[in-house]
Protein backbone atom coordinates (compact mmCIF):
# COMPACT_ATOMS: atom_id res chain seq x y z
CA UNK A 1 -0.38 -9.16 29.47
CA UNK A 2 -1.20 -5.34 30.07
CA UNK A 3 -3.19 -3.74 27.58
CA UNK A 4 -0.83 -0.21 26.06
CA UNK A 5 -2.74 2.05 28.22
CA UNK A 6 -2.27 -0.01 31.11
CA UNK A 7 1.46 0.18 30.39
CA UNK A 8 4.16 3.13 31.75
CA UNK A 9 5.40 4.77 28.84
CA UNK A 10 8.17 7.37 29.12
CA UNK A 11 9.79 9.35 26.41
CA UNK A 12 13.78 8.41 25.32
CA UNK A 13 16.26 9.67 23.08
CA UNK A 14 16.72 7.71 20.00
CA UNK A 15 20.57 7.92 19.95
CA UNK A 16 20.76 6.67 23.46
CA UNK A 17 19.43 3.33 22.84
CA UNK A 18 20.69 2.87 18.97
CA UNK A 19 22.87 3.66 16.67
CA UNK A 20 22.16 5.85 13.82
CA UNK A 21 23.90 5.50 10.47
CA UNK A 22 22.88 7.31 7.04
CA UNK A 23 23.27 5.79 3.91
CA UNK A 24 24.23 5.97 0.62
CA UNK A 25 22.50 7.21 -2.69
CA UNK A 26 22.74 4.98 -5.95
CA UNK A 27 21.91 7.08 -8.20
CA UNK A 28 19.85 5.80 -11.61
CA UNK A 29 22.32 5.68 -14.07
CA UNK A 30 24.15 3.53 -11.69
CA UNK A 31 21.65 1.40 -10.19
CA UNK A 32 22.15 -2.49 -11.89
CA UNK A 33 19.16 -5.04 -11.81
CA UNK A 34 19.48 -7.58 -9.14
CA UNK A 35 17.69 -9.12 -5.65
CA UNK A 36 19.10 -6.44 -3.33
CA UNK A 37 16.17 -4.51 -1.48
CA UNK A 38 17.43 -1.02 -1.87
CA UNK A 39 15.40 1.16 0.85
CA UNK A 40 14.69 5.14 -0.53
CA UNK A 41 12.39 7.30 1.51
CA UNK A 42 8.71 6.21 -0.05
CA UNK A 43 5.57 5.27 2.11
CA UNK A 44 5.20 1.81 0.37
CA UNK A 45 6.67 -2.11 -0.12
CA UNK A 46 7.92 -1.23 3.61
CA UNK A 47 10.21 1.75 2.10
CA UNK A 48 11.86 -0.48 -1.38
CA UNK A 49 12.25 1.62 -4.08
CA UNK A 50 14.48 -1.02 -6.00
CA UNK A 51 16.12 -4.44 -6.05
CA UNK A 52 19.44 -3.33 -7.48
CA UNK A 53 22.82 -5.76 -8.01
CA UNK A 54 24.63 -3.01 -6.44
CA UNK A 55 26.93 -2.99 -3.32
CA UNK A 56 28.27 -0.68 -0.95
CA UNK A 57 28.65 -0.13 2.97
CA UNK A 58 25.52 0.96 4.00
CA UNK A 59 24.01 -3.00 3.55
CA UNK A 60 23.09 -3.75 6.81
CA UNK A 61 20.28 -6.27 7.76
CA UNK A 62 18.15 -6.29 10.86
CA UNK A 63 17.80 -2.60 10.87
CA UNK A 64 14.90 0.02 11.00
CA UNK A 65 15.06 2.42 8.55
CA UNK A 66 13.13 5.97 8.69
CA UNK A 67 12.97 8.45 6.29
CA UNK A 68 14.90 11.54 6.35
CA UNK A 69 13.00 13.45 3.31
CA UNK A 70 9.59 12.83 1.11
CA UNK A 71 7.39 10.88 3.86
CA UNK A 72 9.66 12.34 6.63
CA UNK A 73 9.74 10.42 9.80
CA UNK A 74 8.07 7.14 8.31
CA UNK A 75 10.07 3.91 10.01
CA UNK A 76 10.49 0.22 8.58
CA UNK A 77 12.03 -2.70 9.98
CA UNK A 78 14.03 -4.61 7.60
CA UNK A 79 14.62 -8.27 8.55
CA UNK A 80 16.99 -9.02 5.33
CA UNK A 81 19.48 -7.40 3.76
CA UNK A 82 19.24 -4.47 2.23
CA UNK A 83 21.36 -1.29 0.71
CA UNK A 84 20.37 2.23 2.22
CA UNK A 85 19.96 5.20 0.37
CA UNK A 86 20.92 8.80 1.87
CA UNK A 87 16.79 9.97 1.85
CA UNK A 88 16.99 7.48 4.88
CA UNK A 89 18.63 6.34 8.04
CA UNK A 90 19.75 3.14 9.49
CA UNK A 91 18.92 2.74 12.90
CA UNK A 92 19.99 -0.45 14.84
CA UNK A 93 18.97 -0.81 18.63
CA UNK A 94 21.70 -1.66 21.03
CA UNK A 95 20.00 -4.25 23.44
CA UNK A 96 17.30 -5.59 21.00
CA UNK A 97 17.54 -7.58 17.80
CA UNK A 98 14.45 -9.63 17.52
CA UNK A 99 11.88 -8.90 14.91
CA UNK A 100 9.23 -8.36 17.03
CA UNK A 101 10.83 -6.04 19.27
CA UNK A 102 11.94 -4.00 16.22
CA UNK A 103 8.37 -3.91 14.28
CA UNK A 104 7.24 -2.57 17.64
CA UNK A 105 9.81 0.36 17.73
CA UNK A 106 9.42 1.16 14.35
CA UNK A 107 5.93 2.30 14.68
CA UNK A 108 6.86 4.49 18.23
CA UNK A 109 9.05 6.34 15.87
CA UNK A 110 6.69 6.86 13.08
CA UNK A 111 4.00 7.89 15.31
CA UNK A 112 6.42 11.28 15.53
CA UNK A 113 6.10 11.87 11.84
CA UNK A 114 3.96 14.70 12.19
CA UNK A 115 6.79 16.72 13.57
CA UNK A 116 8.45 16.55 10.34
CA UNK A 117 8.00 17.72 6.88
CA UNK A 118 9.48 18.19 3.28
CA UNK A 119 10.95 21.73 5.07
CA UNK A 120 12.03 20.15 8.14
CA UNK A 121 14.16 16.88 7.13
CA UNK A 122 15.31 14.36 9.59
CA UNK A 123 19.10 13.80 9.62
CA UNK A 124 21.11 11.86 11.58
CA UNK A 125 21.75 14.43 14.81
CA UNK A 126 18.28 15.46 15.00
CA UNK A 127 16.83 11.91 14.69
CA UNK A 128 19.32 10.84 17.41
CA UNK A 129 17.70 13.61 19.39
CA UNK A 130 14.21 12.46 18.83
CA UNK A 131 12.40 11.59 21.82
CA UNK A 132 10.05 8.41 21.48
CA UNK A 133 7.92 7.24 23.31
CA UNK A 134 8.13 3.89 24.65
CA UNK A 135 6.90 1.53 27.01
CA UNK A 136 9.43 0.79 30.29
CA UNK A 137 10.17 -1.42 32.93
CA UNK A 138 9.76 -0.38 36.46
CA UNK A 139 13.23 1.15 36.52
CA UNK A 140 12.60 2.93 33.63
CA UNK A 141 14.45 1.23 30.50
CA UNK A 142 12.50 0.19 27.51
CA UNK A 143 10.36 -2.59 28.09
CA UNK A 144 11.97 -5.01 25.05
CA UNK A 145 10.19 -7.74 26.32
CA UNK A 146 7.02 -6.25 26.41
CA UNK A 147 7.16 -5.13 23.51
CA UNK A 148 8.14 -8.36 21.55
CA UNK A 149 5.38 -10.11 23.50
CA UNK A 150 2.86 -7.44 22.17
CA UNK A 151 3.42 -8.02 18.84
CA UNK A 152 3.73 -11.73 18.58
CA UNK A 153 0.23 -11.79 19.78
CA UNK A 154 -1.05 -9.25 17.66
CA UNK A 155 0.47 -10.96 14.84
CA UNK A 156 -0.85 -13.89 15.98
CA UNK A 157 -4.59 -12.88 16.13
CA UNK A 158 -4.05 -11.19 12.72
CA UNK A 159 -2.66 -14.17 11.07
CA UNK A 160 -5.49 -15.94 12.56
CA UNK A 161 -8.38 -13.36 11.50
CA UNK A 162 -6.72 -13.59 7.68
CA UNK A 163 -6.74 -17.47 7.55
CA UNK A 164 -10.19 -17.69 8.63
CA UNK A 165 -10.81 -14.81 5.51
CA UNK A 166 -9.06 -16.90 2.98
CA UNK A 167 -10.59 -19.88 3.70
CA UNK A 168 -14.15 -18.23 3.25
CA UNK A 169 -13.06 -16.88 0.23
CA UNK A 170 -11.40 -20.16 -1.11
CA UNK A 171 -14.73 -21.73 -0.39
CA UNK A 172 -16.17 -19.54 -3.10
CA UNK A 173 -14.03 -19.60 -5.83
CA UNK A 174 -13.66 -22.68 -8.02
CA UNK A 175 -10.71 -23.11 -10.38
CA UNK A 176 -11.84 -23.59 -14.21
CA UNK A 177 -9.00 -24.19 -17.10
CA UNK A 178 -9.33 -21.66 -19.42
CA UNK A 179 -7.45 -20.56 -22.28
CA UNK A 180 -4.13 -18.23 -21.22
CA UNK A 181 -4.06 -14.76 -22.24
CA UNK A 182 -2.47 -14.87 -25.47
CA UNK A 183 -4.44 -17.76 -26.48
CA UNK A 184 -7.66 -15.37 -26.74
CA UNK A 185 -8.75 -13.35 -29.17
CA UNK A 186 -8.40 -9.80 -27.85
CA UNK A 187 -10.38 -6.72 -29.60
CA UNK A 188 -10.08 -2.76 -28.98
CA UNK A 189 -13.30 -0.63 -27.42
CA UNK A 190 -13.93 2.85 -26.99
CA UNK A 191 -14.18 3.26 -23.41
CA UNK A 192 -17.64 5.96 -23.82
CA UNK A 193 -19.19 2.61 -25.46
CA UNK A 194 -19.11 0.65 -22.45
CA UNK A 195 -19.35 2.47 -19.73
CA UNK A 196 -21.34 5.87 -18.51
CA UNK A 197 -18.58 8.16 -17.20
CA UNK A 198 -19.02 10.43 -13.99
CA UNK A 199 -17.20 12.21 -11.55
CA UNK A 200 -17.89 12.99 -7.92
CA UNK A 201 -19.03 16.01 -6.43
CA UNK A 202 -16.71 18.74 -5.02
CA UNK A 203 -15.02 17.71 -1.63
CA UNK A 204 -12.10 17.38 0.32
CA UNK A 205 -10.67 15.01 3.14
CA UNK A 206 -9.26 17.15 5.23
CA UNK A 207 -13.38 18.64 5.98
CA UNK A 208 -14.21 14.75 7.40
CA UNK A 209 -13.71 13.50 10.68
CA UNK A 210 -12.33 10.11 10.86
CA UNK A 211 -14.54 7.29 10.17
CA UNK A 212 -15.31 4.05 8.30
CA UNK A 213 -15.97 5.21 4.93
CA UNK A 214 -13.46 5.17 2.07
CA UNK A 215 -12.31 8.55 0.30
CA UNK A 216 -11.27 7.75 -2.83
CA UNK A 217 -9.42 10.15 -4.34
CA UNK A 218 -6.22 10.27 -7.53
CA UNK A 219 -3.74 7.86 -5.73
CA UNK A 220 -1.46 4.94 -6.91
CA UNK A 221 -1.96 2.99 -3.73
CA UNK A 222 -4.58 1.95 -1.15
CA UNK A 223 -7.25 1.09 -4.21
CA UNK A 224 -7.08 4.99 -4.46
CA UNK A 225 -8.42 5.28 -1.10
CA UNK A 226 -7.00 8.09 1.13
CA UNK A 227 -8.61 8.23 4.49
CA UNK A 228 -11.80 6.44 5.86
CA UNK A 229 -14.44 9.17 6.59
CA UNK A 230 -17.39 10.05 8.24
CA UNK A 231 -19.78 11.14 6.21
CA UNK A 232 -21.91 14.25 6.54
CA UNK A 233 -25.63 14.26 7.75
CA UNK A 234 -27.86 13.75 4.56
CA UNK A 235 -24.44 13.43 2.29
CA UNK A 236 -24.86 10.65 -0.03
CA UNK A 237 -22.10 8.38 -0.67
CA UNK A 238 -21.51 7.26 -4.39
CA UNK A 239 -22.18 3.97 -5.02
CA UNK A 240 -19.56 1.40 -5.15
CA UNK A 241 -19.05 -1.65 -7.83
CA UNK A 242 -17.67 0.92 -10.26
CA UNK A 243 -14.31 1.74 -11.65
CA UNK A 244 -12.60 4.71 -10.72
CA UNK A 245 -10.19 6.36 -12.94
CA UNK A 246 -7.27 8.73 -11.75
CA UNK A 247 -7.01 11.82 -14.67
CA UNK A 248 -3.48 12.37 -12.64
CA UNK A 249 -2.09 9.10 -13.82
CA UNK A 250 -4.47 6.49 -14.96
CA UNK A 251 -4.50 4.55 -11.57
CA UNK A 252 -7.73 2.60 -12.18
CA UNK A 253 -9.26 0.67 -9.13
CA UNK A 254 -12.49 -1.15 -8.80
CA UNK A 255 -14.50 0.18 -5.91
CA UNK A 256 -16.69 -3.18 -4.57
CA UNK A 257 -18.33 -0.73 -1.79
CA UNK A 258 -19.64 2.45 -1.43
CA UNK A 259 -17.71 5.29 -1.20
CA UNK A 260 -17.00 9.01 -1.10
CA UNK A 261 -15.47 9.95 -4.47
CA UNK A 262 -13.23 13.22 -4.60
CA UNK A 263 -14.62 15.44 -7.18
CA UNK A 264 -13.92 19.20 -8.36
CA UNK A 265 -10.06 20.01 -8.95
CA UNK A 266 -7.20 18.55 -8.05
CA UNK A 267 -7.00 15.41 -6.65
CA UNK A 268 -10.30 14.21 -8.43
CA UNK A 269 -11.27 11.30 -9.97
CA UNK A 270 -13.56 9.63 -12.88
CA UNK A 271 -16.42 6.98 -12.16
CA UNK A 272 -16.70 4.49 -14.72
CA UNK A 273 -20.01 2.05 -14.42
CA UNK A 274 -21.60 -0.40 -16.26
CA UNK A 275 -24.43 -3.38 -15.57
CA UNK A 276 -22.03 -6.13 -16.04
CA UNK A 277 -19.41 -5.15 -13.07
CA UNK A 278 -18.91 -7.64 -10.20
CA UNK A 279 -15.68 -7.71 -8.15
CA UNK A 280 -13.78 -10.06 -10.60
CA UNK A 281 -14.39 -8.47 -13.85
CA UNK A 282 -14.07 -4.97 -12.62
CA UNK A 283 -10.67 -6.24 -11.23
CA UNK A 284 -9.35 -7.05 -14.92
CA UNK A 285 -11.30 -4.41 -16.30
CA UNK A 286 -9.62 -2.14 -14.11
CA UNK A 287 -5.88 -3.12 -14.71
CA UNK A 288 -6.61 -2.73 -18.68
CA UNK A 289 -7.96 0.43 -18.31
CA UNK A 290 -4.91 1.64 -16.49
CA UNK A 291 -2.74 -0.10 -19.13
CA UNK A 292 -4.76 2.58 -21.46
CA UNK A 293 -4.69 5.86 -19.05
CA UNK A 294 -1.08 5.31 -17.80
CA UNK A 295 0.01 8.28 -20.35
CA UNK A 296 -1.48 10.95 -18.21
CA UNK A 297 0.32 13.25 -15.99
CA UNK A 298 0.44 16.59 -14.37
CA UNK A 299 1.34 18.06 -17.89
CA UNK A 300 -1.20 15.98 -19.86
CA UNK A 301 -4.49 15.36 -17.55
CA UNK A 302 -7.24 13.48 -18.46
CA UNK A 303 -10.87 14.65 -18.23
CA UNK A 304 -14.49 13.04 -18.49
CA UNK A 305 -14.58 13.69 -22.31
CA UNK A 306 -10.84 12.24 -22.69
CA UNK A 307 -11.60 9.21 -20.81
CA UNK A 308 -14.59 8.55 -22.86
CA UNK A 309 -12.43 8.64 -26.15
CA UNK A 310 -9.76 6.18 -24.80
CA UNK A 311 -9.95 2.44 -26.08
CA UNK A 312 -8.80 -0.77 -24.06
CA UNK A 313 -8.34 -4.23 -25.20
CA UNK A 314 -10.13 -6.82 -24.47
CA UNK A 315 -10.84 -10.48 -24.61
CA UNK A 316 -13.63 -11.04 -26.52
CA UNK A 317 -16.15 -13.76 -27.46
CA UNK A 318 -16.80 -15.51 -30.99
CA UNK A 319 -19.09 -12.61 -31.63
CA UNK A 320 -16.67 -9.71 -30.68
CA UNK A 321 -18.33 -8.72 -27.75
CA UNK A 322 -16.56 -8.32 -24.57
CA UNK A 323 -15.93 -11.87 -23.22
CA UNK A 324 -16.92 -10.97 -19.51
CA UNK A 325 -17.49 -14.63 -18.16
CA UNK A 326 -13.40 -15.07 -19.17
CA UNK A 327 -12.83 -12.11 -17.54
CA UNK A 328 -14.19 -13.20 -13.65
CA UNK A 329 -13.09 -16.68 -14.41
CA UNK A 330 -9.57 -15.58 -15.35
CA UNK A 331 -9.91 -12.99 -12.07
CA UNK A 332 -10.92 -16.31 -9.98
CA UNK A 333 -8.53 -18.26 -11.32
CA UNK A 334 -5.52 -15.30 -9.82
CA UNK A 335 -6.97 -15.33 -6.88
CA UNK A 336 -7.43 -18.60 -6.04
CA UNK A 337 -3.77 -18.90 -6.81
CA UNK A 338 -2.58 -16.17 -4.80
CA UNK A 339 -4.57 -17.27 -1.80
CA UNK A 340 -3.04 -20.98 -1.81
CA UNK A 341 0.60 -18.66 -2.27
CA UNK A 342 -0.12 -16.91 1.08
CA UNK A 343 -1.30 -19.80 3.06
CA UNK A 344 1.96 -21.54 1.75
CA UNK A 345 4.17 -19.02 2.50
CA UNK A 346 2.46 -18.38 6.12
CA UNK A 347 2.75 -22.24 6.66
CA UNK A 348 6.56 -21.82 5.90
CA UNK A 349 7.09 -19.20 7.99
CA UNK A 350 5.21 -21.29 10.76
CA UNK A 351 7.55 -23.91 10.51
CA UNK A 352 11.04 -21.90 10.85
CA UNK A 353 9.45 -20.40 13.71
């Protein structure tokens, strides 16, 4: 098939080709716990902000939503059913209903996103005026097939590239019965006791081209990392197989590579090292530490001395000391379990295909 530059592409207006609805808000105090994907306006889990027990008449299913305020412009395609709040709108093509069709049109119309911002919203007349642009037939209508074609084989070579990665990992992690979590002793440490705390020099994102070099920064997503840099001649990264520490939030991540760390105001974040690290144990290292730092916010911001006063439990060993061999094998054990999950529910999906 053509490659997307080989393609004709022409720009078309939204609200000739689909129908735009907006939804409905639920507000907190009304919201009731249930399995109901409830789409808001966020960046992440494809746009859920809840699974409510609520109902009204914005649940649609096969439908792209895109955000009409916070991450303005930012489009999902939503296979099941789901309730709509009013930060979004429901957009269902006329002539196409296929998943792969729809994935495909979801990112033309979040590739317009930079149009928009928290000052310019996108309701339901302007997004039916937004142009997008799209690939087309010879006469000049949207290519549907094309498009669904496209993305079954990228899909297809992704799915492929990610078995091939699981199975090299799965080939290096052996399962080991340990005792469960609240069969092991546990004991409290004072973070400044095990680890040497840092922070980053002064920098910024927005003064690096793009590259291939994480920029880790205070976020709750992404392993903190905000944009993949190049770096600057004779700028030295900061070394990876650490745990970095958001004063923002707590949002704790272990870092396996090297990276550039935010420092100065802001945005910053903490470094937290230590000789024992690998990928496993910083991983459960890092989710008890933000158990610990989850109390900070914009009002009440951690700092390098703060940090170092902050205690975390631990498992420990018969001695009291940090048991860090539980630690991986309990990390190994997760993931060795989550792996076998995907490759299940990727098999299952295979099959209903």
């Amino acid at each position: 098939m053509k490659k997307l530059y080989e393609k004709k592409w022409k720009d078309i207006e939204l609200g000739k080709i689909a129908d735009v609805n907006s939804g409905r808000d639920i507000y907190a105090q009304e919201r009731t716990d249930g399995d109901i994907p409830y789409i808001t306006s966020g960046t992440a889990n494809n746009g859920i902000g809840y699974f409510v027990g609520n109902d009204n008449d914005s649940k649609a299913k096969n439908a792209i939503s895109v955000n009409r305020n916070g991450a303005v412009g930012e489009a999902f395609y939503h296979p099941y059913e789901a309730l709509y709040g009013n930060d979004c709108r429901r957009v269902n093509l006329h002539d196409a209903k296929d998943e792969e069709t729809q994935l495909f049109a979801a990112q033309c119309i979040s590739e317009q996103k930079e149009a928009f911002s928290y000052s310019r919203k996108l309701g339901t007349a302007r997004l039916k005026r937004l142009h997008v642009m799209l690939p087309v037939t010879d006469s000049g209508k949207p290519d549907y097939d094309y498009m669904a074609q496209y993305t079954s084989e990228m899909r297809e070579g992704m799915l492929m590239r990610y078995k091939n990665h699981v199975a090299g990992q799965l080939s290096h992690l052996e399962y080991k019965d340990i005792p469960a979590l609240d069969e092991k002793e546990w004991s409290e440490f004072r973070l400044g006791d095990l680890f040497e705390v840092s922070r980053p020099k002064a920098r910024n994102k927005d003064d690096y081209e793009v590259g291939d070099i994480p920029f880790v920064a205070s976020g709750a997503m992404n392993n903190g990392v905000m944009k993949c840099c190049n770096i600057k001649p004779d700028e030295k990264l900061d070394r990876g197989n650490c745990i970095t520490v958001s004063p923002v939030d707590g949002s704790s991540f272990y870092q396996p590579m090297d990276f550039l760390g935010r420092g100065g105001a802001g945005s910053s974040v903490l470094m937290l090292r230590n000789n024992t690290l690998n990928l496993f144990r910083g991983e459960f290292m890092a989710r008890m530490i933000q158990q610990t730092c989850s109390k900070y916010n914009y009002g009440h911001m951690g700092n390098k001395d703060s940090i170092k006063r902050e205690r975390v439990m631990l498992p420990v060993t018969d001695s009291g000391e940090p048991d860090y061999e539980y630690m991986e094998q309990y990390s190994k054990n997760v993931m060795l379990r989550k792996y076998q999950q995907y490759l299940m529910f990727l098999k299952q999906r295979s099959d209903t295909r």
